[in-house]
Protein backbone atom coordinates (compact mmCIF):
# COMPACT_ATOMS: atom_id res chain seq x y z
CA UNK A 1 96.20 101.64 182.80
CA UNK A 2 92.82 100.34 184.37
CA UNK A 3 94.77 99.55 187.40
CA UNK A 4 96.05 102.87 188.00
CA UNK A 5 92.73 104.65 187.47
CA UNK A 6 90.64 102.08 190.01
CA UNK A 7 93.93 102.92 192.47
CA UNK A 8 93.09 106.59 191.77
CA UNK A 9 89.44 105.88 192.16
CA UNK A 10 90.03 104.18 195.58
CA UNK A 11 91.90 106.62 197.39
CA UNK A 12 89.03 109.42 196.24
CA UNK A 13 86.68 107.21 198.24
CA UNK A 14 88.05 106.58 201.46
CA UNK A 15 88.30 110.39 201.29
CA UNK A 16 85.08 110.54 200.96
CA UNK A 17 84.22 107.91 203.58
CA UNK A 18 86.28 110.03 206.20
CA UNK A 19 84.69 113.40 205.65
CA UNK A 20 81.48 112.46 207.72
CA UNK A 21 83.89 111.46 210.33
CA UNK A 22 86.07 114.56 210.70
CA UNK A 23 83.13 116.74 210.32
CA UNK A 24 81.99 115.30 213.81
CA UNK A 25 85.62 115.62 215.32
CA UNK A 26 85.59 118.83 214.32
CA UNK A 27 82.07 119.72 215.64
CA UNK A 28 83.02 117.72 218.61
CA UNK A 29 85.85 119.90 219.49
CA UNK A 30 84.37 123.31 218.92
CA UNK A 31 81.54 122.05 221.05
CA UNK A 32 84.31 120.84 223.79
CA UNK A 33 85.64 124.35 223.08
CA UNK A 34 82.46 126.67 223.37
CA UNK A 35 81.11 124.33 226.76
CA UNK A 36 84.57 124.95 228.28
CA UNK A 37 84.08 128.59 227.80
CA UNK A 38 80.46 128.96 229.11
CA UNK A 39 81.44 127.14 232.59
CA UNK A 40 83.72 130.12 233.85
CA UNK A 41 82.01 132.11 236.33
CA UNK A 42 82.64 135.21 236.37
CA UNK A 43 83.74 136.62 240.23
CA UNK A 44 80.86 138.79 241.57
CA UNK A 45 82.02 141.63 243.80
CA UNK A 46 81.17 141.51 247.53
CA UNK A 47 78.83 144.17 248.92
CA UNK A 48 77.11 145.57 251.59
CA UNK A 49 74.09 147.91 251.62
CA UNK A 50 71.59 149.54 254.21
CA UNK A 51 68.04 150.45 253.16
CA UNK A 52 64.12 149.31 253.69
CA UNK A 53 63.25 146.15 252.46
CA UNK A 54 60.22 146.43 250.02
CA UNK A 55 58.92 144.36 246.95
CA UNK A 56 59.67 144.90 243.39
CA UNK A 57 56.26 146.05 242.32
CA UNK A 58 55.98 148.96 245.22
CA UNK A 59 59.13 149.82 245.71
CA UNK A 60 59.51 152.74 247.75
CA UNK A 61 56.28 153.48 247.48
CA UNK A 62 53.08 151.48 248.58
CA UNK A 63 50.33 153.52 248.93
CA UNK A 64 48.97 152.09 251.78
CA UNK A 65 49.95 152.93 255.18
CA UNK A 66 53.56 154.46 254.96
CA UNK A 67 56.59 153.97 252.68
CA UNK A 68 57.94 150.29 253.83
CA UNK A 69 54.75 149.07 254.88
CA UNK A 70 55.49 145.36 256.12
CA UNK A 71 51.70 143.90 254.87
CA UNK A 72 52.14 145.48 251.39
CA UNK A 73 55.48 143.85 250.74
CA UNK A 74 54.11 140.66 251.85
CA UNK A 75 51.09 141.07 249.99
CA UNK A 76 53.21 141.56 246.73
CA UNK A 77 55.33 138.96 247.04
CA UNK A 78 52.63 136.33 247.59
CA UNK A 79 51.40 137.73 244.12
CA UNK A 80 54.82 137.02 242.62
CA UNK A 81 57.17 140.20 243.45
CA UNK A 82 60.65 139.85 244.37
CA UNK A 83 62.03 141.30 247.65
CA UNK A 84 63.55 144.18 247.01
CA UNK A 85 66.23 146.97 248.67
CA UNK A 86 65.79 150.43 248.82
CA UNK A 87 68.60 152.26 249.39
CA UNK A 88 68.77 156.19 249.82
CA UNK A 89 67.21 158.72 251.87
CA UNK A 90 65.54 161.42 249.42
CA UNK A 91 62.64 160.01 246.94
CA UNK A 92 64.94 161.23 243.74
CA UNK A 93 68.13 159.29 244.87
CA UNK A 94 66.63 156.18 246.33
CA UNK A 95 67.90 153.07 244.30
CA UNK A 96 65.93 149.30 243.96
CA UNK A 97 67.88 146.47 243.93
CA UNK A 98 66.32 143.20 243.63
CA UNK A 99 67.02 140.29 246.24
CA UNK A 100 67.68 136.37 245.75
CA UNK A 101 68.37 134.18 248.39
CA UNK A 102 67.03 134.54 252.55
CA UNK A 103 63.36 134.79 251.54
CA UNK A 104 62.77 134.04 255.39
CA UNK A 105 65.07 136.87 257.17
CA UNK A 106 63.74 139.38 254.38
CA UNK A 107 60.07 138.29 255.26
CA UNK A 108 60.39 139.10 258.89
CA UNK A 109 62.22 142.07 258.12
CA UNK A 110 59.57 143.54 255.62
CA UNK A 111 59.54 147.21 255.70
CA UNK A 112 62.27 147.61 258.20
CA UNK A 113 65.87 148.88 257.73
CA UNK A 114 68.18 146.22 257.38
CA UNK A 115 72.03 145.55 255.87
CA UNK A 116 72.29 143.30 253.21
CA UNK A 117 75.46 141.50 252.66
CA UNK A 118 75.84 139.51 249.52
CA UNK A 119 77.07 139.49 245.83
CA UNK A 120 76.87 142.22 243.10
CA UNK A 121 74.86 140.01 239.96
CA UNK A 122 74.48 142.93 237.27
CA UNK A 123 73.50 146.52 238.17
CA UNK A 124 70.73 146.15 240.04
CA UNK A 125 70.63 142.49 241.58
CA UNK A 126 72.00 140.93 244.89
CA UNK A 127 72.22 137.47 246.01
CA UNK A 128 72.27 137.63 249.81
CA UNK A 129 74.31 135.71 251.66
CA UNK A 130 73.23 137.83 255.42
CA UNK A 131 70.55 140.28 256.16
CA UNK A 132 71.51 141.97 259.47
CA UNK A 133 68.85 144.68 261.18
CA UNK A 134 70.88 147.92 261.46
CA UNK A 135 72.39 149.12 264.35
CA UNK A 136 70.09 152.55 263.89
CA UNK A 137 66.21 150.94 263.59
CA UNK A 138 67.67 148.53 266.34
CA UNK A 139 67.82 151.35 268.94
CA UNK A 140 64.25 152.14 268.20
């Protein structure tokens, strides 16, 4: 009868000893599982807008000299605005959207109407891939 109840007692602990070691398989593999997840990148939608490029701060707006004032949007980005789009003619339906990427074509083009070609990241963010003058401040 002793036999039996140490053979009993053995099985019960290498149970026990392989607990810690499927608890980290397991975590392993949800880990695996949640990492895999996170990588996919979701496909951003290609787009192309025309508008003033400004700074995040001012926006359409600087106060200065006139709206799109090239030093002002300088100015604010040394402090630590982003370059910014502003699209739309009349002051109620003009849009911001904020700029990453081509910090050197959107300097020189500070407070000038350009075309922006790049991806859609969010509602109101574009990563540029081109910034083109437009055809119409390129006639002036």
């Amino acid at each position: 009868m002793k036999v039996e109840h140490e053979g009993g007692r053995g099985l019960r602990t290498s149970l026990l000893r392989a607990v810690p070691i499927l608890t980290l398989l397991l975590t392993m593999i949800l880990a695996i599982t949640m990492a895999r997840g996170s990588v996919i990148i979701p496909q951003q939608s290609t787009v192309a807008l025309t508008g003033i490029v400004s700074d995040s701060i001012c926006g359409g707006d600087h106060g200065i000299k006139a709206a799109g004032d090239p030093e002002c949007t300088r100015s604010c980005v040394e402090l630590g605005a982003q370059y910014a789009l502003m699209v739309g003619k009349l002051r109620v339906g003009k849009r911001m959207y904020i700029l990453q990427g081509h910090e050197a074509d959107l300097d020189r083009f500070a407070g000038k109407e350009v075309t922006v070609k790049g991806r859609a990241f969010g509602r109101d963010r574009i990563i540029v891939d081109q910034v083109d003058r437009s055809y119409e401040a390129a006639k002036e």
